[in-house]
Protein backbone atom coordinates (compact mmCIF):
# COMPACT_ATOMS: atom_id res chain seq x y z
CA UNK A 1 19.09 0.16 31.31
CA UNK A 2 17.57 3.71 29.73
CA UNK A 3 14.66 3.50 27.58
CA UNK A 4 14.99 3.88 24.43
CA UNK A 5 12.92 6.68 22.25
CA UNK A 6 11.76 3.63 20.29
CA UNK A 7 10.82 2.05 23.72
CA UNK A 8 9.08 5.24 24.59
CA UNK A 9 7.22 5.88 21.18
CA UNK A 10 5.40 2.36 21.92
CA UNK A 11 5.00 3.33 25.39
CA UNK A 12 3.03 6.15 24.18
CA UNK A 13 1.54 4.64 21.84
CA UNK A 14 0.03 1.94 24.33
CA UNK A 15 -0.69 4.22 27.00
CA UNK A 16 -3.11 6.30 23.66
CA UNK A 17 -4.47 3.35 23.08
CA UNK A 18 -5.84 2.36 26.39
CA UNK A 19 -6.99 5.97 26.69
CA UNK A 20 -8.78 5.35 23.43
CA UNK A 21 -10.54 2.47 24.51
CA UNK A 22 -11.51 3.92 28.35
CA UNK A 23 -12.69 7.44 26.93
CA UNK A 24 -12.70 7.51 23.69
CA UNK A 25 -10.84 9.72 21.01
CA UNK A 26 -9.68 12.74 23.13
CA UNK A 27 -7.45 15.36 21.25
CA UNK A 28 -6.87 17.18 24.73
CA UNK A 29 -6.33 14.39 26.51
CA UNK A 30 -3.78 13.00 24.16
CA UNK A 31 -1.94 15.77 23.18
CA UNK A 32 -1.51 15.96 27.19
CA UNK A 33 0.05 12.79 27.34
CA UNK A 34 1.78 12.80 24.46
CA UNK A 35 3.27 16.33 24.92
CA UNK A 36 4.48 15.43 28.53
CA UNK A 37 6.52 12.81 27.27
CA UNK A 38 8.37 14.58 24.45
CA UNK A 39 10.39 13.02 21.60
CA UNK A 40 12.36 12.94 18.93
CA UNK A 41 10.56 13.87 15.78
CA UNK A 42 11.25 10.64 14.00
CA UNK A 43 10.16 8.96 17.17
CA UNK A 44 6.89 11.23 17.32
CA UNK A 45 6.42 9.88 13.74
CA UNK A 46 6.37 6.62 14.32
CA UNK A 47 4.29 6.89 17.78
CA UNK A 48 1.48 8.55 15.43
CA UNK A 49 1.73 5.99 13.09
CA UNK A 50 1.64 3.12 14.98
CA UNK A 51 -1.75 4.91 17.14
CA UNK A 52 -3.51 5.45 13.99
CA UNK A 53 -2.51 2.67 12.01
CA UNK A 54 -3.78 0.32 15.12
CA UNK A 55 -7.18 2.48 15.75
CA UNK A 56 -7.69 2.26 12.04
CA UNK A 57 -7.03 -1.45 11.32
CA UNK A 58 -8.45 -2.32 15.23
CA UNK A 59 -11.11 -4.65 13.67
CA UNK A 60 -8.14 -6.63 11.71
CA UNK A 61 -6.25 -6.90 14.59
CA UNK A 62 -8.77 -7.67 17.07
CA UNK A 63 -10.11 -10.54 14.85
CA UNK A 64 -6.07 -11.82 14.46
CA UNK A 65 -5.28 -11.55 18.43
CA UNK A 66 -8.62 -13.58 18.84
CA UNK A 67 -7.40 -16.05 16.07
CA UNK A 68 -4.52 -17.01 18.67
CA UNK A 69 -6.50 -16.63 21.95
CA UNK A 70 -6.51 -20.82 22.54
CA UNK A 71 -9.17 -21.29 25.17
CA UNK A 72 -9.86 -17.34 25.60
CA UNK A 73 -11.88 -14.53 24.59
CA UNK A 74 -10.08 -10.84 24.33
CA UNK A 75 -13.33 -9.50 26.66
CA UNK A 76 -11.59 -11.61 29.45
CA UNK A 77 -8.42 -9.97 28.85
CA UNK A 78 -7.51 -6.67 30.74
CA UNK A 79 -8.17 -3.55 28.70
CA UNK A 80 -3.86 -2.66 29.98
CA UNK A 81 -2.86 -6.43 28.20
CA UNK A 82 -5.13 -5.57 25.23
CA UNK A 83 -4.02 -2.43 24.33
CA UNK A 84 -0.43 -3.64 24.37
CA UNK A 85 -1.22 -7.16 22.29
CA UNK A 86 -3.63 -4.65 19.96
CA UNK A 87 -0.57 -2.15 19.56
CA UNK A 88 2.47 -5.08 19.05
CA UNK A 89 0.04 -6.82 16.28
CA UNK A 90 -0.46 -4.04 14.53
CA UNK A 91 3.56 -3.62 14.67
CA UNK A 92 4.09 -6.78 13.29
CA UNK A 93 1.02 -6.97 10.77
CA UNK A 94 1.65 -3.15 9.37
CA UNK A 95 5.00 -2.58 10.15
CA UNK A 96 6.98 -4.91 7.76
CA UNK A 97 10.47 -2.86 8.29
CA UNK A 98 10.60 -3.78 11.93
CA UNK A 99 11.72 -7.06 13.18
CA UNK A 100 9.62 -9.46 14.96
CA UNK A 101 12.26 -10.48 17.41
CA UNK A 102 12.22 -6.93 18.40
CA UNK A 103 8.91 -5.92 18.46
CA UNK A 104 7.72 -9.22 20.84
CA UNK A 105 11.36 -8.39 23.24
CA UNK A 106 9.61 -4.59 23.11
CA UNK A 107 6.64 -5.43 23.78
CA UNK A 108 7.19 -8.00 26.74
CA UNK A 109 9.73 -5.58 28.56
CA UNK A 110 6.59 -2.85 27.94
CA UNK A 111 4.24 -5.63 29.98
CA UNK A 112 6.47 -6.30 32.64
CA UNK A 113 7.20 -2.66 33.66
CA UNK A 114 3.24 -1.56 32.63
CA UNK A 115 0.74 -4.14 32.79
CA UNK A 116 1.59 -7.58 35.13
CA UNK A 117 5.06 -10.42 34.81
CA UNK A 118 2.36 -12.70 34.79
CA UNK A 119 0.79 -11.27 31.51
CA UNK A 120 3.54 -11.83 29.64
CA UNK A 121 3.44 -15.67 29.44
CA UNK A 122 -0.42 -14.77 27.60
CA UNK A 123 1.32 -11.89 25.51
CA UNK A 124 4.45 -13.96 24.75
CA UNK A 125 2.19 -16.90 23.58
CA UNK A 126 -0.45 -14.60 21.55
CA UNK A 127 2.17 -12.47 19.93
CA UNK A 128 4.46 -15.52 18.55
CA UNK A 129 1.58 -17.58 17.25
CA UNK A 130 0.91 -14.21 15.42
CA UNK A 131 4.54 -13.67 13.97
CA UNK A 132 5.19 -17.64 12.91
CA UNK A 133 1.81 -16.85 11.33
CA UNK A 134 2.96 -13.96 8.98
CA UNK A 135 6.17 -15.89 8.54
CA UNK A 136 4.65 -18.61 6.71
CA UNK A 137 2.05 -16.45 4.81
CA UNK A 138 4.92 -14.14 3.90
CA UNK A 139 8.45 -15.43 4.38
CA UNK A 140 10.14 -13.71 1.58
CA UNK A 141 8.74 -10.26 1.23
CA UNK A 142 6.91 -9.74 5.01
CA UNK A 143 4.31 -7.90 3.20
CA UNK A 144 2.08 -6.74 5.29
CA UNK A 145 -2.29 -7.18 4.98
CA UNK A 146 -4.28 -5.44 3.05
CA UNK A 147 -5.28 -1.84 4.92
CA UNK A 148 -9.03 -1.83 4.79
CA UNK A 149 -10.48 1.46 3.68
């Protein structure tokens, strides 16, 4: 099955992400990886949005992955697992538009081809405590948290 620019845009977006975290924020670097992998410009929009809307909002979502974490601390997660779970939260806390069916099918298929099969039982778990979550704070309008400043 291809991928689809969607699946790619998170793909990117992830892969940022973990570069992020490893070395810090790294125009060259990132413009390297993003520009190898081109896309479509509404796909390019919504890779850059979904980078900087999770690097902005990381403490939110850190503190909300943690939150579902039963009997685990993110620092014991690998930094591949966390970027992903720190890049679907922010999808489903931020990105009210998108469905959360999709983004935890998107964001499992992303784990099993990136990061381990095994990870995805942890992701699966994490990621639908955090969208039954927003269901029941929001069911009606899915409005998304506050953006801190």
């Amino acid at each position: 099955m291809p991928i689809s620019s969607r699946r790619q845009a998170r793909i990117l977006a992830y892969q940022t992400l973990y570069q992020r975290k490893k070395i810090g924020v790294h125009p060259t670097g990132e413009a390297l990886l993003l520009g190898a992998n081109p896309l479509a410009e509404k796909y390019s929009d919504f890779c850059h949005e979904l980078i900087e809307t999770t690097w902005k909002e990381l403490i939110t979502v850190d503190e909300t992955i943690q939150r579902h974490l039963l009997n685990w601390k993110q620092t014991r997660i690998s930094e591949s697992l966390n970027a992903l779970m720190r890049i679907a939260t922010s999808e489903l806390l931020y990105f009210p538009d998108i469905d959360g069916k999709i983004v935890l099918n998107e964001a499992i298929e992303i784990c099993r081809s990136h990061v381990d099969t095994q990870a995805t039982k942890i992701l699966n778990g994490v990621l639908h405590a955090i969208w039954q979550e927003k269901s029941t704070l929001h069911p009606a309008s899915d409005t998304p948290p506050e953006p801190t400043a």
